[in-house]
Protein backbone atom coordinates (compact mmCIF):
# COMPACT_ATOMS: atom_id res chain seq x y z
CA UNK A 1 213.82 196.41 88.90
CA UNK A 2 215.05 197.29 92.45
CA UNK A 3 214.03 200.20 94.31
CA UNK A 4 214.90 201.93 97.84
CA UNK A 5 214.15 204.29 100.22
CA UNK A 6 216.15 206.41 101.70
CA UNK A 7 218.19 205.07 104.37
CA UNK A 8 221.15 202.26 104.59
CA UNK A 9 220.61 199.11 103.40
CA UNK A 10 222.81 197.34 105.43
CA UNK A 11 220.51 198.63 108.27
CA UNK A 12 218.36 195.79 107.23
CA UNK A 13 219.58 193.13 104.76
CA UNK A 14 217.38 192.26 101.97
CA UNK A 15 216.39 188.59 101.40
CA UNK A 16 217.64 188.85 98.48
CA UNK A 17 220.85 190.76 97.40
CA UNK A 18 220.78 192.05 93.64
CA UNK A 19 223.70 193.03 91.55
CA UNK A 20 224.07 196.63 90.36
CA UNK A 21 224.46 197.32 86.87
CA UNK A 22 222.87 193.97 84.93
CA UNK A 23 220.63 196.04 82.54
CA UNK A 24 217.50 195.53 83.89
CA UNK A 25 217.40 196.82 87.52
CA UNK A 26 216.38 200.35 87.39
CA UNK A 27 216.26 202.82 90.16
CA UNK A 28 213.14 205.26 90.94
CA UNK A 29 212.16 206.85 93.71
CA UNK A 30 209.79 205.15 96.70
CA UNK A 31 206.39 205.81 96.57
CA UNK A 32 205.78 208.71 99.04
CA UNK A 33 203.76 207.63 102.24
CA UNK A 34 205.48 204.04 102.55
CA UNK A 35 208.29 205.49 105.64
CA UNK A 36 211.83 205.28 105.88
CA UNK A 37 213.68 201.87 105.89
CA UNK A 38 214.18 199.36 103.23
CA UNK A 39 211.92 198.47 100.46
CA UNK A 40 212.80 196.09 97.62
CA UNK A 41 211.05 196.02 94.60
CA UNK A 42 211.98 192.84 92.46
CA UNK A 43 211.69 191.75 89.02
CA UNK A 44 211.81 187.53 90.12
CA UNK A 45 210.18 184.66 88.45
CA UNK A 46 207.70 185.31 91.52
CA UNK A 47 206.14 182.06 91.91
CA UNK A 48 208.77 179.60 91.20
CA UNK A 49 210.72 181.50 93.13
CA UNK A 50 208.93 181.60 96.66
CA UNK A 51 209.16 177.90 96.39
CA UNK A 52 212.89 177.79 96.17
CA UNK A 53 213.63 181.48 97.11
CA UNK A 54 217.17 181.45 96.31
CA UNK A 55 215.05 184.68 95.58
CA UNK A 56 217.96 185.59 93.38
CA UNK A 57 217.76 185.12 89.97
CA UNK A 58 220.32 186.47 87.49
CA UNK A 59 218.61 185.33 84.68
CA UNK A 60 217.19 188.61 82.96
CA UNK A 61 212.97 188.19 83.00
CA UNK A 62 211.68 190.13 79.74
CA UNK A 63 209.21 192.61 80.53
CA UNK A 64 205.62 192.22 79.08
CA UNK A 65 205.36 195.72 76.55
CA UNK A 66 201.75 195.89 77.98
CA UNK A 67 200.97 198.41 80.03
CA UNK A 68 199.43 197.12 83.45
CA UNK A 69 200.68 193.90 82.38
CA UNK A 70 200.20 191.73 85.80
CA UNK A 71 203.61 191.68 86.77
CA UNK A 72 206.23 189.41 88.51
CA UNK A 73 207.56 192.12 90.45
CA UNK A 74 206.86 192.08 94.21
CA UNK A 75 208.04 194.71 97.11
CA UNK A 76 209.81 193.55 100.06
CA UNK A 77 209.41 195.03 103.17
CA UNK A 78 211.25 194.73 106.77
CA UNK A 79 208.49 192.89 108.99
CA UNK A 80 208.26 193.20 112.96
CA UNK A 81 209.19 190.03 114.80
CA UNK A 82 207.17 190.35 117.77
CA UNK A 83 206.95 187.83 121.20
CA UNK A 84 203.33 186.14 121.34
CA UNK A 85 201.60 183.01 122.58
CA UNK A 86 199.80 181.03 120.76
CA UNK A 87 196.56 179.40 121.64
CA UNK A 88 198.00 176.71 123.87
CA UNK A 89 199.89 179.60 125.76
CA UNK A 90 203.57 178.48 124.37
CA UNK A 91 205.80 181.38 123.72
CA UNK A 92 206.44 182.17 119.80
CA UNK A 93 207.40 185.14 117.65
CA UNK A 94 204.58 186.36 115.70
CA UNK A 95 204.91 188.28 111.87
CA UNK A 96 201.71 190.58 111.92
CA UNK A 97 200.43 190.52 108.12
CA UNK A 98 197.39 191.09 105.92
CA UNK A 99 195.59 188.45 103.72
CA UNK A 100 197.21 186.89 101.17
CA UNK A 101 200.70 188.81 101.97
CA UNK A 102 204.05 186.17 101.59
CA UNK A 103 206.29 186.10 104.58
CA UNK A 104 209.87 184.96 104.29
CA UNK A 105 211.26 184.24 107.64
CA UNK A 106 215.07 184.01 107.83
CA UNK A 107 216.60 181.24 110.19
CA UNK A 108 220.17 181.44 110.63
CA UNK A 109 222.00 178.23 109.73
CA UNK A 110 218.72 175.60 111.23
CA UNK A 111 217.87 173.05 108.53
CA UNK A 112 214.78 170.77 108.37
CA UNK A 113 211.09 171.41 108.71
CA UNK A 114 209.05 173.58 110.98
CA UNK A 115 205.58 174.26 112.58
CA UNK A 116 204.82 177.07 111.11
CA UNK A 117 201.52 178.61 112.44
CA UNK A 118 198.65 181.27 111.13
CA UNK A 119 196.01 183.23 113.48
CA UNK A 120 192.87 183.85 111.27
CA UNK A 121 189.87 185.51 112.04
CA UNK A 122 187.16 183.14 112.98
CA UNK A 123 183.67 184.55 113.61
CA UNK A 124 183.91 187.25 116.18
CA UNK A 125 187.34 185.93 117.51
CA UNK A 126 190.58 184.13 116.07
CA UNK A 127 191.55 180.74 115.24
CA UNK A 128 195.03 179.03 114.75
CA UNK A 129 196.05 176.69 111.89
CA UNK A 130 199.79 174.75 112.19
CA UNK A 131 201.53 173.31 108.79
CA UNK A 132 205.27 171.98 108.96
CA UNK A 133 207.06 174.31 106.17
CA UNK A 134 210.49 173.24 105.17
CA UNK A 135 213.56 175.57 105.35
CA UNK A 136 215.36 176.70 102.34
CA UNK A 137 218.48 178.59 101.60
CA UNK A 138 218.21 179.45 105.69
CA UNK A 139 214.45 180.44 105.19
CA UNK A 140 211.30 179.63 105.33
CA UNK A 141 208.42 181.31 102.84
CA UNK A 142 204.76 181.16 103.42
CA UNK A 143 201.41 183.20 101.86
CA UNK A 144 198.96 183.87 104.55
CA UNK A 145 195.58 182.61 103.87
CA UNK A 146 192.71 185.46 102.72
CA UNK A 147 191.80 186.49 106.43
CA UNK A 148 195.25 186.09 108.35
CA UNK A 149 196.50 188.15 110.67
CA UNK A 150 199.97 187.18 112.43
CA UNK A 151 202.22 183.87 110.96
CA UNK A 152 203.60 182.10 114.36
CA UNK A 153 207.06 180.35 114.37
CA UNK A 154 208.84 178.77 117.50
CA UNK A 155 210.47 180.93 119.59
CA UNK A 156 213.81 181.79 118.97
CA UNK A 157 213.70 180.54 114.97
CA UNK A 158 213.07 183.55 113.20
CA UNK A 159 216.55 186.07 112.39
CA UNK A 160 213.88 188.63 110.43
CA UNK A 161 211.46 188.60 108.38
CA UNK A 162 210.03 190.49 105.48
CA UNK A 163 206.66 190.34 103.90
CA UNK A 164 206.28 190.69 99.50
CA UNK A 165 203.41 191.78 98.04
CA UNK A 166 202.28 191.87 95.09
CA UNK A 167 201.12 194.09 92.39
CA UNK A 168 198.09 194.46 91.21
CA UNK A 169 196.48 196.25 87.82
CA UNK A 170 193.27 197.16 89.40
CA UNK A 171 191.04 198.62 87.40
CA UNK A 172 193.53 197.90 84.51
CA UNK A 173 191.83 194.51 84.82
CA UNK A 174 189.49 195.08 82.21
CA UNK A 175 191.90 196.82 79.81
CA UNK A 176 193.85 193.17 79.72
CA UNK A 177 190.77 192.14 78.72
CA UNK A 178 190.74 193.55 75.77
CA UNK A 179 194.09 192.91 74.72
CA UNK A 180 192.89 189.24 75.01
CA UNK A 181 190.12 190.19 73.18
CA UNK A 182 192.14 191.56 70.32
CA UNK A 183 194.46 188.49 69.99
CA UNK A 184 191.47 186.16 69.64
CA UNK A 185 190.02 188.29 66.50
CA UNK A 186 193.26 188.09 65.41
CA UNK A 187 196.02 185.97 63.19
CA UNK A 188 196.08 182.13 63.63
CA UNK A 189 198.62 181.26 65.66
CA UNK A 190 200.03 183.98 67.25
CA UNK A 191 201.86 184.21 70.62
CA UNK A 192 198.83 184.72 73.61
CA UNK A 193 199.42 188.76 74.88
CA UNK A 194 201.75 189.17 77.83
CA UNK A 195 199.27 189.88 79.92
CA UNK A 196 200.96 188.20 82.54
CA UNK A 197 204.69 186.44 83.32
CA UNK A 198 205.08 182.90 82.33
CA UNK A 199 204.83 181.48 85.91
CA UNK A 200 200.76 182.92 86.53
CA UNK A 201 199.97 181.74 82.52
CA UNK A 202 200.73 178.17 80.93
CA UNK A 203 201.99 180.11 77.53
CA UNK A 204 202.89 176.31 76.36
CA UNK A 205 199.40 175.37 76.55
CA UNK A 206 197.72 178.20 75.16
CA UNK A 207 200.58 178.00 71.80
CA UNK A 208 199.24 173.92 71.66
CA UNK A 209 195.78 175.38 71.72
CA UNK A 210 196.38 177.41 69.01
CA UNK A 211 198.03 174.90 66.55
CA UNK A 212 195.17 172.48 67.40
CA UNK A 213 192.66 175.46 65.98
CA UNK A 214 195.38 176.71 63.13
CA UNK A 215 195.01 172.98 62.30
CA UNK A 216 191.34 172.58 62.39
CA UNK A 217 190.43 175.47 60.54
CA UNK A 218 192.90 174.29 57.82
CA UNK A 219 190.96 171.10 57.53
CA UNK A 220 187.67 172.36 57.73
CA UNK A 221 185.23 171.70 55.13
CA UNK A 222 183.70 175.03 55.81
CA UNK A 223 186.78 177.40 56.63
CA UNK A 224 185.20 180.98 57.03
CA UNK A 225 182.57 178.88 59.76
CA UNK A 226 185.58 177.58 61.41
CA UNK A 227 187.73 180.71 61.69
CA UNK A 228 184.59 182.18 63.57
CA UNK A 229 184.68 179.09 65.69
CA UNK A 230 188.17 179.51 66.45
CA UNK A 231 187.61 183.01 67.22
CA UNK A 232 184.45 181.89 69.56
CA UNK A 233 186.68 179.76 71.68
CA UNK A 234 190.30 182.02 72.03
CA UNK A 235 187.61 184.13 73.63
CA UNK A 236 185.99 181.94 76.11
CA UNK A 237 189.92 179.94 76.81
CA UNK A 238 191.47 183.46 76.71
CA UNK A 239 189.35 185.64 79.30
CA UNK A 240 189.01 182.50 81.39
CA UNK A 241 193.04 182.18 81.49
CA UNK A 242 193.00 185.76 82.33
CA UNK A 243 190.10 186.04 85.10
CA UNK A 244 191.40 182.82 87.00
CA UNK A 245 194.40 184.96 87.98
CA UNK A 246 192.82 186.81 90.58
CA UNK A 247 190.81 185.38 93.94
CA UNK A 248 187.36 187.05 92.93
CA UNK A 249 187.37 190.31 95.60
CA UNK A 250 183.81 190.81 94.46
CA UNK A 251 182.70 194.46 93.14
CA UNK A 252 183.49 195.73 90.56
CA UNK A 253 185.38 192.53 88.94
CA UNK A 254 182.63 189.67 90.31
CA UNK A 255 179.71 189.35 91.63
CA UNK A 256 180.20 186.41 94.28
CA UNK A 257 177.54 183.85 95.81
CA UNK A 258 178.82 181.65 98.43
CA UNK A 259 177.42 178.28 98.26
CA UNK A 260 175.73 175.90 100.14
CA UNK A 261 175.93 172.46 99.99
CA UNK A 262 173.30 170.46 99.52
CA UNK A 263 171.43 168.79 102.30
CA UNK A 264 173.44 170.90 104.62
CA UNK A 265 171.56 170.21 107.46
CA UNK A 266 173.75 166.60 107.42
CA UNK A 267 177.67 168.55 107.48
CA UNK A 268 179.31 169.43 110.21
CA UNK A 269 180.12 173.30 110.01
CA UNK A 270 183.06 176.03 111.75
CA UNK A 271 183.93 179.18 111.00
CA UNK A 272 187.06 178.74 108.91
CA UNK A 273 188.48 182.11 108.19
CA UNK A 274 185.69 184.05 108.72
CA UNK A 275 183.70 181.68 106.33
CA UNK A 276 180.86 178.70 106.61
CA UNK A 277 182.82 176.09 105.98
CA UNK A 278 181.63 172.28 105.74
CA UNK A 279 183.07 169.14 106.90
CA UNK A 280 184.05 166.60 103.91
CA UNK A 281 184.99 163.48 104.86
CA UNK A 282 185.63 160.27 103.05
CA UNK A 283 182.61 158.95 102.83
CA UNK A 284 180.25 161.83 103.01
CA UNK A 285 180.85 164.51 100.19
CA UNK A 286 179.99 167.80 99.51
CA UNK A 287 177.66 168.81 96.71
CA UNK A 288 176.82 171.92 94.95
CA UNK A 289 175.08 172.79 91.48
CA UNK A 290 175.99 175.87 89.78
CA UNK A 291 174.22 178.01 87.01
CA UNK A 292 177.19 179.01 84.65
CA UNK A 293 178.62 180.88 83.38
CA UNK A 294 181.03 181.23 86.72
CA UNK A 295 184.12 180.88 88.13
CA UNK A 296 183.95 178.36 91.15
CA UNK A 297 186.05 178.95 93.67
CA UNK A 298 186.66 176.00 96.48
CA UNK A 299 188.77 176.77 99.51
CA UNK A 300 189.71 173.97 101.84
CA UNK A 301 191.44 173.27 105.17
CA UNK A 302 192.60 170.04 106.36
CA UNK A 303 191.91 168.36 109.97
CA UNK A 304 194.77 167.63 111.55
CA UNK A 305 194.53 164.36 113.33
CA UNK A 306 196.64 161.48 115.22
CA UNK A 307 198.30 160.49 112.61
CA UNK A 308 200.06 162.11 109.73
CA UNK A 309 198.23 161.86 106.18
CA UNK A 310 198.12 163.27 102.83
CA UNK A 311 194.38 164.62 102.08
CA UNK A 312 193.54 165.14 98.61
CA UNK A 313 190.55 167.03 98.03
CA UNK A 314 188.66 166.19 94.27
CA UNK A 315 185.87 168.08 92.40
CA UNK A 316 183.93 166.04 90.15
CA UNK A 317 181.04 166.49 87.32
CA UNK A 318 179.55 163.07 87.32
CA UNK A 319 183.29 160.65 86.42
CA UNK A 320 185.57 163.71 85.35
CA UNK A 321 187.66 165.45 87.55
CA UNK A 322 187.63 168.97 87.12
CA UNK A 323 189.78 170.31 90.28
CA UNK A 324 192.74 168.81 92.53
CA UNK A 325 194.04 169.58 95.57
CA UNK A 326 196.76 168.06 98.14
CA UNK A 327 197.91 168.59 100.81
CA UNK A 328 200.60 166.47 103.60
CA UNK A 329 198.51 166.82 106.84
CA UNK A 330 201.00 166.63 109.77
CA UNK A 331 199.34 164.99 113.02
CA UNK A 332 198.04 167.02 115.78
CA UNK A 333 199.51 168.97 118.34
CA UNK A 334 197.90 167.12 121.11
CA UNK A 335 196.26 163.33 120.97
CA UNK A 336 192.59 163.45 121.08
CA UNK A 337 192.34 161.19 123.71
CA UNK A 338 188.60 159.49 124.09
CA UNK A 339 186.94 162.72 123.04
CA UNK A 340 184.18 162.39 121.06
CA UNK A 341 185.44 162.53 117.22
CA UNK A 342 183.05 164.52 116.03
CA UNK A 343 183.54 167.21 118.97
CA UNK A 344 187.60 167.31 118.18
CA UNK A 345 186.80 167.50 114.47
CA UNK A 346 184.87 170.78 115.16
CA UNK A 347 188.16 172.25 117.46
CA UNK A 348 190.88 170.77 115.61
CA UNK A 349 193.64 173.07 114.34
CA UNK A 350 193.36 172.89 110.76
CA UNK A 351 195.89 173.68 108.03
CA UNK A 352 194.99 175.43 104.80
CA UNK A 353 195.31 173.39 101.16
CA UNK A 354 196.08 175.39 97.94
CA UNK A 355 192.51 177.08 95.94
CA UNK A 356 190.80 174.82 93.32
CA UNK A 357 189.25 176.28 90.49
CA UNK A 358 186.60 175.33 88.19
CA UNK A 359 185.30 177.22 84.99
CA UNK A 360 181.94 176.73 84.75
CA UNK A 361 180.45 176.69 81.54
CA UNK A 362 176.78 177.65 80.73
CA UNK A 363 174.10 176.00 82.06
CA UNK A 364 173.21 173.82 85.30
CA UNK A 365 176.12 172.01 86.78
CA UNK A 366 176.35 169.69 89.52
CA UNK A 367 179.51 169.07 91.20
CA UNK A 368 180.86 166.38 93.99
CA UNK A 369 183.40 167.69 95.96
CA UNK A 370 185.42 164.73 97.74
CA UNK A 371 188.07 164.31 100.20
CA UNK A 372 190.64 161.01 100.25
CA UNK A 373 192.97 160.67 103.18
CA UNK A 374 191.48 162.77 105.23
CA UNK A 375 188.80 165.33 106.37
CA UNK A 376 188.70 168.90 105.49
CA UNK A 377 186.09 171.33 106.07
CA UNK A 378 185.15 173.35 102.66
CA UNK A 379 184.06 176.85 101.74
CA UNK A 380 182.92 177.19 98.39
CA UNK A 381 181.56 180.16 96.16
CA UNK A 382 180.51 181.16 92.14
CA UNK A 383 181.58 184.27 90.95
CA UNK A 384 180.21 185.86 87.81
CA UNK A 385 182.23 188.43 86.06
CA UNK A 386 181.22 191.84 85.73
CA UNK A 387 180.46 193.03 82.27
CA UNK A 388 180.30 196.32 80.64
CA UNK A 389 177.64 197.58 78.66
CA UNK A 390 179.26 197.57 75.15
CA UNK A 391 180.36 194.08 76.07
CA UNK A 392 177.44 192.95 77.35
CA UNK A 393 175.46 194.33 73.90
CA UNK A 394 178.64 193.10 71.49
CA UNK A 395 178.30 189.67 73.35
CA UNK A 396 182.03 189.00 73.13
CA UNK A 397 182.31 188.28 76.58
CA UNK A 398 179.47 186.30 76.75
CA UNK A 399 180.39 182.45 76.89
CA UNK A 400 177.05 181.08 76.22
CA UNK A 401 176.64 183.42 72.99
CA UNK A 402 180.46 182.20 71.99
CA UNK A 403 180.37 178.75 72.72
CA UNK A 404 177.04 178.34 70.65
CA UNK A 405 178.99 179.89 68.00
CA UNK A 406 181.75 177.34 68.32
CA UNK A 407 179.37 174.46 68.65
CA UNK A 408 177.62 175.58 65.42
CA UNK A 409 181.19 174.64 63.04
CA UNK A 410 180.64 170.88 64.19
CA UNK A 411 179.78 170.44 60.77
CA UNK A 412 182.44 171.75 59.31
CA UNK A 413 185.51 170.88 61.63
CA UNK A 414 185.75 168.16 64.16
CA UNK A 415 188.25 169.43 65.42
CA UNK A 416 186.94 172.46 66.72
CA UNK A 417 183.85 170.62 67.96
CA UNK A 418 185.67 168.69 70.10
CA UNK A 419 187.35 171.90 71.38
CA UNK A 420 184.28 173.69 71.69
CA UNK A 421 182.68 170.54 73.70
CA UNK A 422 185.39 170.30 76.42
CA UNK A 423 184.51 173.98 76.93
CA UNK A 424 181.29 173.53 77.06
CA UNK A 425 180.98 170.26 80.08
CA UNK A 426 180.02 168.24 77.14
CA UNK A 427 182.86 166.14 77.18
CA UNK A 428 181.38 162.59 77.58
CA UNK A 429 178.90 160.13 75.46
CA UNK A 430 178.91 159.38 72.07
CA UNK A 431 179.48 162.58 70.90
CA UNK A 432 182.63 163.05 72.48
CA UNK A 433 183.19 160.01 71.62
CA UNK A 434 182.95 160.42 67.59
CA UNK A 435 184.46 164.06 67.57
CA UNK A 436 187.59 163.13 69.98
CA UNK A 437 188.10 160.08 67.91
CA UNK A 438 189.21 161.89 64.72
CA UNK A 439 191.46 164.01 66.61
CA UNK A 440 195.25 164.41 66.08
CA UNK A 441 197.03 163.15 69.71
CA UNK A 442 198.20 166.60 70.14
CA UNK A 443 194.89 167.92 69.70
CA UNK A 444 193.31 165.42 71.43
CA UNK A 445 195.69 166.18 74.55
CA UNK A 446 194.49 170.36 73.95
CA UNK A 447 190.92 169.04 74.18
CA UNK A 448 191.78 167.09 77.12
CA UNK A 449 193.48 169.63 79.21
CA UNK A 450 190.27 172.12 78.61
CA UNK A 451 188.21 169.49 79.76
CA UNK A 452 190.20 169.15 82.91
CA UNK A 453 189.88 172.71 83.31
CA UNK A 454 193.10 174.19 81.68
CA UNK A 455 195.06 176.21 81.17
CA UNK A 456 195.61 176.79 84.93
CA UNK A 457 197.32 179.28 86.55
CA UNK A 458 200.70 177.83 87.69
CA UNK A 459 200.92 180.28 91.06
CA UNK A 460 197.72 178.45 92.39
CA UNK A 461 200.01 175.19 93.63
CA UNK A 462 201.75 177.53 95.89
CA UNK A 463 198.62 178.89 97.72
């Protein structure tokens, strides 16, 4: 779909040109209130797209036939290009922005990689954080981190710039919920609802989940017990797929509890984005135990140091990993001289890594969160979904409730109890062991990629 205001478009050229007449564009009116100028609302494969941004796809994207569907359309807007300075008083244009808003900056015909640089609120002031972004297609695309305020780019690089954002079903939320809901209760297999495009939900993984359970129930001893297991755990995978979409904003969807690690007294800690955030090194990680059921949510930045490095940045439940993130560090602006380390670690300009994300299944769970590379200083937090009365009486929302349910067709499927395990942490020992070990390979690999947290939103690798 492609929309415009009123007024010329070759006033200010999109960043991506679209064909008339290919079926499914669609004109409407703009939105009152949003000014004269352009404004480009596009159908893309979002996500795969910002990577690559030929943001130009000809490739017609089907359109989910549910309403509020979370959507793969974003709005493109003109953005100021404005002269600043950054912190260490150089000249450089500056792209004011909100949170989370993607900024593509067009360059002209310069090739390679660039500083690219973010101001973020920090405490009562501002910080700066520096990446190296490469250029492609003659521009360069980057999401601003949850409390930016202005992306920085060498003087003279940027042509324009415009900022996408993204839609978002609000209080529709919940209705996709049910939809999920529905599609659990109902036939085995059958296509996961369209709740969202294919590059925010791994649709291949949730069709191998349900051949693994189609599968199981079909060799159950017990098949009415192990349709009701199924059942149990489409609903926990289902409205965990669907809730890790979002970063939790708190009220009304979550109710969030930022953590602290423990023995916190021995981490180094900065305001990182207008968070506590704790220094992870090599050898000292951070650790945090969680009462599920919750959504963990662990947001990271990098120290940049003398030397380029790659940091990768683990969370762990005693040997399994449960969350991955990486990022290429580039080296420092300026040496470090003789400082003290720990002092320059404190000031150093840091540079964001992409979100992990761990489901957290019922119970106490401890979890070691480690760097390798590199340091990075770590703000962490559990959310707990908000629940409506009727759900909250009906229970079908409630993990613990489901996955006891699951856990009770052991008996009569193992299969399903090796499913229902991974969900539930549980996936380690002897019983593990014996369930996993009468598994087919692809439902061993199902059972596997739950344990390891999946099925992950795609999007989150370009955070």
């Amino acid at each position: 779909m492609i929309t415009r205001d009123s007024g010329s478009l070759n006033k200010t050229p999109s960043p991506c040109p679209l064909p008339e007449g290919e079926g499914y564009f669609a004109s409407s009116p703009s939105p009152s209130g949003r000014g004269a100028g352009v404004r480009v609302s596009v159908s893309l494969t979002l996500l795969a797209a910002l990577s690559a941004l030929p943001a130009c796809s000809t490739t017609p994207i089907a359109t989910s036939a549910i309403p509020n569907a979370i959507d793969s359309k974003i709005d493109w807007a003109p953005a100021r290009v404005a002269t600043g300075r950054d912190s260490a008083g150089r000249e450089v244009d500056e792209i004011a922005i909100r949170g989370g808003e993607i900024v593509r900056i067009t360059i002209g015909e310069a090739t390679g990689t660039f500083e690219i640089g973010e101001r973020v609120k920090s405490g009562t002031g501002f910080a700066e954080s520096w990446r190296r972004v490469e250029a492609r297609d003659s521009a360069l695309v980057v999401r601003g981190t949850l409390l930016g305020t202005a992306i920085l780019v060498p003087k003279g690089v940027a042509v324009r710039a415009h900022i996408a954002r993204a839609h978002d079903p609000g209080f529709e939320w919940f209705e996709l919920e049910e939809h999920v809901l529905a599609w659990a209760k109902g036939p085995l297999p059958a296509p996961f609802p369209a709740v969202a495009p294919p590059e925010r939900l791994d649709f291949t993984a949730l069709a191998a989940l349900d051949r693994a359970l189609a599968d199981g129930v079909g060799r159950a001893t017990n098949k009415d017990a192990a349709r009701d297991a199924a059942t149990a755990i489409r609903r926990v995978v289902g409205l965990r797929a669907l809730r890790a979409l979002r970063i939790p904003p708190g009220f009304p969807y979550y109710y969030d509890d930022p953590l602290t690690p423990e023995g916190d007294a021995a981490h180094k800690m900065r305001i990182v984005s207008g968070n506590k955030a704790y220094l992870v090194t090599t050898v000292d990680p951070m650790v945090v135990t969680v009462e599920g059921p919750r959504l963990l949510q662990v947001w990271s930045h990098g120290v940049r140091r003398d030397d380029d490095e790659t940091v990768k940045l683990r969370v762990v439940e005693g040997e399994r990993e449960r969350a991955v993130s990486t990022a290429m560090l580039p080296h420092g602006r300026a040496a470090r001289g003789d400082s003290n380390p720990e002092t320059a670690v404190e000031t150093a300009d840091v540079v964001p890594l992409r979100r992990a994300t761990v489901h957290v299944p019922p119970g106490k769970h401890t979890y070691k969160i480690e760097a390798h590379g590199g340091n990075t200083f770590v703000a962490a937090s559990a959310s707990k979904p908000v629940v409506h009365l009727g759900d909250a009486v009906s229970g079908v929302k409630d993990e613990a409730r489901q996955l006891d349910k699951a856990l009770a067709a052991c008996d009569a499927s193992a299969d399903l109890c090796a499913l229902a395990l991974a969900l539930a942490g549980r996936d380690g020992g002897a019983e593990w062991n014996a369930a996993v070990a009468k598994l087919s390979p692809a439902s061993r690999a199902v059972a596997d990629t739950l344990a390891a947290g999946g099925p992950r939103d795609p999007s989150i690798a370009l955070e």
